[in-house]
N, C-alpha and C. Protein backbone atom coordinates (compact mmCIF):
# COMPACT_ATOMS: atom_id res chain seq x y z
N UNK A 1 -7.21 21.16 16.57
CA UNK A 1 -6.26 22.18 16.23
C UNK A 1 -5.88 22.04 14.77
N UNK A 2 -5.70 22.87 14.05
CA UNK A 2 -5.34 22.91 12.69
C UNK A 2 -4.04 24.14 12.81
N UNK A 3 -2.75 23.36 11.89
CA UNK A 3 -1.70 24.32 11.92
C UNK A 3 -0.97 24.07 10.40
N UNK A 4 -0.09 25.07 10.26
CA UNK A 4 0.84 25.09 9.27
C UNK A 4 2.19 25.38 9.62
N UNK A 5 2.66 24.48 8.68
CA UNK A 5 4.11 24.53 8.91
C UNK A 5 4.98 24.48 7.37
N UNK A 6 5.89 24.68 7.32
CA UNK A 6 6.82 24.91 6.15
C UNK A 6 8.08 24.16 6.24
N UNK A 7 8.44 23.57 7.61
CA UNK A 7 9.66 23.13 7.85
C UNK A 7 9.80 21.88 7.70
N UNK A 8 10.81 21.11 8.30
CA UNK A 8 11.54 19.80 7.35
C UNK A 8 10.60 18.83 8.45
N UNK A 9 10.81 17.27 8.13
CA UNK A 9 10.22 16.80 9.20
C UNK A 9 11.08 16.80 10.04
N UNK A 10 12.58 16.85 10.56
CA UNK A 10 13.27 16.76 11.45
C UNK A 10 12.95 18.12 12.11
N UNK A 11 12.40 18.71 11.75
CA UNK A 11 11.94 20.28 12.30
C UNK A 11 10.85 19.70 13.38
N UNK A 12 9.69 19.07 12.68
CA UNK A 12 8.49 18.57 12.84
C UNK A 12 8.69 18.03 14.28
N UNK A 13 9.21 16.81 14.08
CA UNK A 13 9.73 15.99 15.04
C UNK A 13 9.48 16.80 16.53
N UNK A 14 10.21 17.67 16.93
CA UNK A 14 9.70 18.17 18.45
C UNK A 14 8.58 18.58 19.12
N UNK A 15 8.14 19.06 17.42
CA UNK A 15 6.60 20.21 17.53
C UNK A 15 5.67 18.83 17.95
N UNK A 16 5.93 18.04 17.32
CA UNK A 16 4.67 17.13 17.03
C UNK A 16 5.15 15.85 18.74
N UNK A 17 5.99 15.67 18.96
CA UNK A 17 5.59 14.95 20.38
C UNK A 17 5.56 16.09 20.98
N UNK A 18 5.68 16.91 21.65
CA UNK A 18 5.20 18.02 22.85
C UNK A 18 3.52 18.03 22.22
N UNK A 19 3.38 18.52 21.23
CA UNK A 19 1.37 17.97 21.19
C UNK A 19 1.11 16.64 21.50
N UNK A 20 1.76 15.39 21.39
CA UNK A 20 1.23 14.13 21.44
C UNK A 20 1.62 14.24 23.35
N UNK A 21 2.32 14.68 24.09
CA UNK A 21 2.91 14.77 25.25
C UNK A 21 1.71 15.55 25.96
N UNK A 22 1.49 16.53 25.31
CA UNK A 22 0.55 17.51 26.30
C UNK A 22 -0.94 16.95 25.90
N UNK A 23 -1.22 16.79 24.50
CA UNK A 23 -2.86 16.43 24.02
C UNK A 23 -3.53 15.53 25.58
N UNK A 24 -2.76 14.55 25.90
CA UNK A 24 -3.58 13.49 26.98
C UNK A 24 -3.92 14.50 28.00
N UNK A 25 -3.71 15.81 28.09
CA UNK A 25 -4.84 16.59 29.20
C UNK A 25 -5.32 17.55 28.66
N UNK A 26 -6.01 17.59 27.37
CA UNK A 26 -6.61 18.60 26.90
C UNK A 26 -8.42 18.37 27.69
N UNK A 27 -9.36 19.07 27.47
CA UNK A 27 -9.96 19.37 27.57
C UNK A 27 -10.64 19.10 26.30
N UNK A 28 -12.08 18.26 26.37
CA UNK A 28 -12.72 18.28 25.10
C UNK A 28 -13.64 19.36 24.85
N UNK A 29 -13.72 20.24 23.79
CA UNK A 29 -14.80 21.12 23.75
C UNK A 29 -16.28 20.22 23.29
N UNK A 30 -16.17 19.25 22.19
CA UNK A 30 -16.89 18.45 21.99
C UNK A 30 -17.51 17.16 22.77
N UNK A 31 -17.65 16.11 22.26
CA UNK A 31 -17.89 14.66 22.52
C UNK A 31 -16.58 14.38 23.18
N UNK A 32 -15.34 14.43 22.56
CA UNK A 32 -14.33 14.21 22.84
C UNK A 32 -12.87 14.74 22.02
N UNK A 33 -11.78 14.72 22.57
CA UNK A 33 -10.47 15.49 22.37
C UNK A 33 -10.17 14.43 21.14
N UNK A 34 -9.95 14.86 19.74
CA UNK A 34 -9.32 14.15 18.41
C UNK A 34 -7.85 14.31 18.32
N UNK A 35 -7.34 13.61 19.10
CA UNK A 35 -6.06 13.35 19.00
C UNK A 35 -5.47 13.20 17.55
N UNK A 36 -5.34 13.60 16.54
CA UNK A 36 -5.00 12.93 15.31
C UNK A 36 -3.88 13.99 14.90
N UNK A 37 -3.03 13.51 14.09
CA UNK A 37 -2.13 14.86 13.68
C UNK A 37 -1.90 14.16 11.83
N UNK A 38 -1.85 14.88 10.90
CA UNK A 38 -1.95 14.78 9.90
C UNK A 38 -0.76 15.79 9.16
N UNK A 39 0.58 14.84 8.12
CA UNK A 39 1.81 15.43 7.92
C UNK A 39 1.24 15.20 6.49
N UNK A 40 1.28 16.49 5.63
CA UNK A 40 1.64 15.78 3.86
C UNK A 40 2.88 16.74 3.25
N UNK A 41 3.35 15.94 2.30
CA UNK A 41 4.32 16.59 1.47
C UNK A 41 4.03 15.95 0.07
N UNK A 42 4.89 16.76 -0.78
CA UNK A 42 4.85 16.65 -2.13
C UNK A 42 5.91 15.68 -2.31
N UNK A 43 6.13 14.58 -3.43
CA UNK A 43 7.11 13.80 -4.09
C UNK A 43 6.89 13.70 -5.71
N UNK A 44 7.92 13.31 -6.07
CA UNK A 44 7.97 13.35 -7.75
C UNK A 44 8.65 12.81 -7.78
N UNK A 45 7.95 11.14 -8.29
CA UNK A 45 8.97 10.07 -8.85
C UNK A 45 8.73 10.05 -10.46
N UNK A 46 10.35 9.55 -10.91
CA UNK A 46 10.23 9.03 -12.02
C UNK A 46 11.46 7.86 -11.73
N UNK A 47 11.36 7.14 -12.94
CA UNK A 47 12.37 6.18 -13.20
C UNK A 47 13.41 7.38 -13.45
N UNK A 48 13.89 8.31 -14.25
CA UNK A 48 14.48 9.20 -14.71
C UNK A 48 15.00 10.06 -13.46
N UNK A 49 15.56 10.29 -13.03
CA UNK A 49 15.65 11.17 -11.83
C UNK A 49 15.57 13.05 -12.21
N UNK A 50 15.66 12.95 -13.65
CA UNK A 50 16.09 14.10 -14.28
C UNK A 50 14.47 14.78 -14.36
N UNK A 51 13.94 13.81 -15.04
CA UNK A 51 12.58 14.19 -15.00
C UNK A 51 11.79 13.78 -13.80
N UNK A 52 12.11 13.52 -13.06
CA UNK A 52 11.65 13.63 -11.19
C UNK A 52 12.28 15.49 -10.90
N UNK A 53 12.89 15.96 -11.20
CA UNK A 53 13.48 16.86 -10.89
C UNK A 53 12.52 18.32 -11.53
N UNK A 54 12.78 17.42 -13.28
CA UNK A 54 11.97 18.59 -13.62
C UNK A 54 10.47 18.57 -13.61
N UNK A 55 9.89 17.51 -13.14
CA UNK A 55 8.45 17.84 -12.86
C UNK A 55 8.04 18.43 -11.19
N UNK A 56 8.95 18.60 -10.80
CA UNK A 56 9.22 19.09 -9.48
C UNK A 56 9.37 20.64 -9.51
N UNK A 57 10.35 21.02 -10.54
CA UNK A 57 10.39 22.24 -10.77
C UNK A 57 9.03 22.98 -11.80
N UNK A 58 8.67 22.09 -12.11
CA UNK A 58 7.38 22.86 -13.35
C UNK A 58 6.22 23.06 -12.20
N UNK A 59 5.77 22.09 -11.01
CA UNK A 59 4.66 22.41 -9.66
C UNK A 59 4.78 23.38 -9.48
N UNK A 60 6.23 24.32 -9.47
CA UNK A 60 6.21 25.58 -8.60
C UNK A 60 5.87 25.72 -7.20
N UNK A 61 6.41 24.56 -6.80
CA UNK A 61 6.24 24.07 -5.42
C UNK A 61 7.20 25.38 -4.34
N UNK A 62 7.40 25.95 -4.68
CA UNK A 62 8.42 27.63 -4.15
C UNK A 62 7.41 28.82 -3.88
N UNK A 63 6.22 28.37 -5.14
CA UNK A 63 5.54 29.44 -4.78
C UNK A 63 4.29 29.42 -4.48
N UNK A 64 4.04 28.00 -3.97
CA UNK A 64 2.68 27.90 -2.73
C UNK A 64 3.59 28.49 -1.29
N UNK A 65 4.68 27.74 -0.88
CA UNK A 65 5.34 28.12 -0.12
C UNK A 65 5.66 29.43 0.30
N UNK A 66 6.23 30.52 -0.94
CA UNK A 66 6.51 31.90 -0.47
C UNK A 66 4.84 32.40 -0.60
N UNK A 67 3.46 31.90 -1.24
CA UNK A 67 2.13 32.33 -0.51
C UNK A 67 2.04 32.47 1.09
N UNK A 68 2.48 30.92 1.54
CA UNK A 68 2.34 30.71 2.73
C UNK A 68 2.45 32.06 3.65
N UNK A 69 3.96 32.43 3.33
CA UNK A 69 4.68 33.19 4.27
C UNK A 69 4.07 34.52 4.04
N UNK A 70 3.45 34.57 2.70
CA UNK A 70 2.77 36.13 2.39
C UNK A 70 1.40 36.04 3.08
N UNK A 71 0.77 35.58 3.29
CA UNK A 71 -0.79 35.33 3.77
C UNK A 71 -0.95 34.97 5.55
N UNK A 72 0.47 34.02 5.59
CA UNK A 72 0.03 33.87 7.09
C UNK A 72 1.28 34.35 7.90
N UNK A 73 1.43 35.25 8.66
CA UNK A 73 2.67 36.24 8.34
C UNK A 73 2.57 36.06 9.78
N UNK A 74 2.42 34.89 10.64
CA UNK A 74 2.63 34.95 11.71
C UNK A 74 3.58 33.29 11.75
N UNK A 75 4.01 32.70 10.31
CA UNK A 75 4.82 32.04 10.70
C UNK A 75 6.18 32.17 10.38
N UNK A 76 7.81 31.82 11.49
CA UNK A 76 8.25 32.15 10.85
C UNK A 76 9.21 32.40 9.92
N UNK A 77 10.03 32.96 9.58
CA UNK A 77 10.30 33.14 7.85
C UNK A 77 12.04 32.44 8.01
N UNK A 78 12.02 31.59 7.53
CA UNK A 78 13.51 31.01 6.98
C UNK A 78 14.62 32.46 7.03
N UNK A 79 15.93 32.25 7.12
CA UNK A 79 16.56 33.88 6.89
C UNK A 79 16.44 33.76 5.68
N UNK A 80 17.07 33.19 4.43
CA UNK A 80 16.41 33.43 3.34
C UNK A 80 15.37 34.00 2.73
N UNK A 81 13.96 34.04 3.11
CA UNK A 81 12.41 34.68 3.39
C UNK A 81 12.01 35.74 4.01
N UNK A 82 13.20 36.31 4.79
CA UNK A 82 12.72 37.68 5.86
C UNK A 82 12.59 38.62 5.30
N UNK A 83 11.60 39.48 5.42
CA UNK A 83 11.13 40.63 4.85
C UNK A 83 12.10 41.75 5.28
N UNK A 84 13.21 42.27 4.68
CA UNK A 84 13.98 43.44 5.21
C UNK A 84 13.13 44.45 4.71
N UNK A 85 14.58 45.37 5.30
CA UNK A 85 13.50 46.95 5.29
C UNK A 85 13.44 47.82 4.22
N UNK A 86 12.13 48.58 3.83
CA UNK A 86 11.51 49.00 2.82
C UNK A 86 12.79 49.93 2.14
């Protein structure tokens, strides 16, 4: 299974044991069922916290994110992010 998500890991947290809960009766289509689940996020250290901040803000890490929500429009949208009406 391959998925996307946008939310916090305390979000994560439920999604991800109900798959580790249910995976032990999947069905292998293959050789066998790949149990694996794979989390990444972005960080920006500095000694400086200022410039941890602003190399954080120069990624434009806001606007892979609002891609997300434009391209895969079946996940969904923070209230902040909701598409109101035209």
């Amino acid at each position: 299974m391959l998925g996307f998500s946008v939310g916090s890991v305390p979000e994560l947290e439920p999604v991800l044991a109900n798959y580790k809960r249910t995976i032990v009766n999947a069905e292998p289509i293959g050789a066998f069922v790949n149990d694996n689940v794979m989390v990444t996020t972005k960080a920006f250290l500095h000694e400086d916290s200022a410039q941890a901040f602003a190399g954080a803000a120069a990624a434009k890490m806001n606007e892979v994110q609002s891609q997300s929500f434009r391209y895969h429009d079946t996940f969904p949208h923070p209230r902040a992010c909701r598409p109101g009406p035209s």
